[in-house]
Protein backbone atom coordinates (compact mmCIF):
# COMPACT_ATOMS: atom_id res chain seq x y z
CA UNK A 1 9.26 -307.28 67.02
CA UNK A 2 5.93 -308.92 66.06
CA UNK A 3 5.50 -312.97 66.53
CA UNK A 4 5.13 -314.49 62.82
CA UNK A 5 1.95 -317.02 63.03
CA UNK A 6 2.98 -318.76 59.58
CA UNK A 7 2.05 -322.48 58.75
CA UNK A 8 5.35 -323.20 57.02
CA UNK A 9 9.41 -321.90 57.32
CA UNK A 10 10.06 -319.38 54.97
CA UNK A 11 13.06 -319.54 53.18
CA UNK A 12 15.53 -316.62 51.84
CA UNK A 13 15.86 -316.95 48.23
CA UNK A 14 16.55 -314.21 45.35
CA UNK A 15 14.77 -315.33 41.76
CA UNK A 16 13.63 -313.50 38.90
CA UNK A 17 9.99 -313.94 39.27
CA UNK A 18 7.63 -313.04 35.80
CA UNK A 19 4.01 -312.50 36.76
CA UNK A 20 0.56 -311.49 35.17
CA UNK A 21 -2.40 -310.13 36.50
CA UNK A 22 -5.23 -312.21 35.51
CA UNK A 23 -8.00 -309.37 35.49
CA UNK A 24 -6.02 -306.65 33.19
CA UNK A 25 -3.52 -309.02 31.73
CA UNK A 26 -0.39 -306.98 32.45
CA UNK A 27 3.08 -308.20 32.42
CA UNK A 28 5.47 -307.68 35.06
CA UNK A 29 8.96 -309.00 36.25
CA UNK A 30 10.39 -308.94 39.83
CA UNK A 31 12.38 -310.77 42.20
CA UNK A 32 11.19 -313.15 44.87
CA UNK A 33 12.65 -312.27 48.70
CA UNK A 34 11.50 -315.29 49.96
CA UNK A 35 9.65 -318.63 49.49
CA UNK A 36 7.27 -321.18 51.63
CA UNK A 37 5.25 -324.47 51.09
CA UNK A 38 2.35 -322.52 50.96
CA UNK A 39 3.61 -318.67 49.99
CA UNK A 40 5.95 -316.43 48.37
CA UNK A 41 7.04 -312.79 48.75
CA UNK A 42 8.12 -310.59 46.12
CA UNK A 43 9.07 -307.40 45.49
CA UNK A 44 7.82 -305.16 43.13
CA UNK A 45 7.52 -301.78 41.94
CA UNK A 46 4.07 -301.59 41.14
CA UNK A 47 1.04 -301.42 44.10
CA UNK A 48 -0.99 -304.71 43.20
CA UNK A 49 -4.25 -304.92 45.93
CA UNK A 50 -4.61 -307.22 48.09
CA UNK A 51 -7.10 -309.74 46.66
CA UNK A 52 -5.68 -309.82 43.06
CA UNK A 53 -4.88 -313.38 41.64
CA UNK A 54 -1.49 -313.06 39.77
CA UNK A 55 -0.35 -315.83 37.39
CA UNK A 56 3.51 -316.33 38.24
CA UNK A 57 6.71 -317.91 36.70
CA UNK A 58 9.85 -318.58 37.86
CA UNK A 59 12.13 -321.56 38.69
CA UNK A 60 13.57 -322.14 42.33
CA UNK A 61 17.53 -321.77 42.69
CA UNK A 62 19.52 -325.36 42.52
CA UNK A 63 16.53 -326.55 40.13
CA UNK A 64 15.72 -326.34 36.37
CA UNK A 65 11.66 -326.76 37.13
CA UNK A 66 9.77 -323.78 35.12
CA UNK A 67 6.70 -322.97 37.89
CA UNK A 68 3.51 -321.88 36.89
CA UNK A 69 1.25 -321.04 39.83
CA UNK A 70 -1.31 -318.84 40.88
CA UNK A 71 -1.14 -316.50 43.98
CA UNK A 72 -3.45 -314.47 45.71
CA UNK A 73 -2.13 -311.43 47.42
CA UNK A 74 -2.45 -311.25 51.14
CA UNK A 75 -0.36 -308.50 51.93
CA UNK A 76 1.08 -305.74 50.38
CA UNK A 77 3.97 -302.75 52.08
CA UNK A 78 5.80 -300.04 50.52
CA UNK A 79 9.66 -300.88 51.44
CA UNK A 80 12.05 -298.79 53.60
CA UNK A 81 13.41 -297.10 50.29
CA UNK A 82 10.39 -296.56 49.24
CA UNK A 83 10.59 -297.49 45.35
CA UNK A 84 9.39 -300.45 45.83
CA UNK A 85 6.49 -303.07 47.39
CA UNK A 86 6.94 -306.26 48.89
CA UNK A 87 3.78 -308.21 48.63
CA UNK A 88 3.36 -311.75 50.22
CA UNK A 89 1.16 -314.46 48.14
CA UNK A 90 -0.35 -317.63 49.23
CA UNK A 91 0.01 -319.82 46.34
CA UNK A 92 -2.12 -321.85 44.94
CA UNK A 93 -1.18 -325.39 46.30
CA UNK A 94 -0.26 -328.29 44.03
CA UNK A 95 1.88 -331.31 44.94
CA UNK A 96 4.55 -330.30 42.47
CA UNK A 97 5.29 -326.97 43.96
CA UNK A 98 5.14 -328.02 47.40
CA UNK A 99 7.58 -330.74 47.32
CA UNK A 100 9.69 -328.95 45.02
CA UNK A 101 9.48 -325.98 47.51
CA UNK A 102 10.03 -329.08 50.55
CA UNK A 103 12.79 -330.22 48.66
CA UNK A 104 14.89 -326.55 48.53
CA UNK A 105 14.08 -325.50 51.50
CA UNK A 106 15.72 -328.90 52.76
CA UNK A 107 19.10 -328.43 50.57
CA UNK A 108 19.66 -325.06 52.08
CA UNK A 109 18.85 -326.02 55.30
CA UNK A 110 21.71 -328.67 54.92
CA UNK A 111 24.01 -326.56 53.21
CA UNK A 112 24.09 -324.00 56.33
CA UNK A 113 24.65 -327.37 59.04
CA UNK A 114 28.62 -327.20 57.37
């Protein structure tokens, strides 16, 4: 199994995700795997390159905060089942997000201490 060199924890986390691609303006919905300070993944059913800027929505679990951030694909795999891609973004940073995202990933990690 290969050694993860990420800057923050990534946290599991299922959320409908709505996202645009800023070039083409096409509209697509998905679901977000998992979430970071600085990153999210999300799975799709569409190949997006890596590179592309998407424009994305969605609101964290346990919170009522509409996000609106902008992520730049860094990576991009075809899943096991093959119908779909899971593509992990670095997000655009802004101190909203991140200590929303600081804030969740705390609240989970407390709920699994019981």
């Amino acid at each position: 199994m290969a050694k993860e060199n990420r800057r923050h924890f990534r946290e599991r986390m299922i959320a409908e995700v709505g996202y645009k691609n800023e070039k083409n303006q096409s509209f697509g919905g998905c679901l977000a795997k998992d979430i970071s300070e600085s990153g999210v993944c999300i799975k799709i059913r569409e190949f997006i390159p890596i590179g592309t800027m998407l424009e994305l929505q969605f609101k964290l679990p346990l919170s009522n905060t509409f996000f609106y951030i902008k992520g730049k694909v860094m990576r991009i795999n075809k899943t096991i089942n093959n119908d779909e891609w899971e593509a992990g973004l670095e997000m655009q940073m802004n101190t909203t997000y991140s200590s929303l995202v600081k804030k969740y990933i705390a609240v989970k990690n407390s709920q699994r201490s019981y």
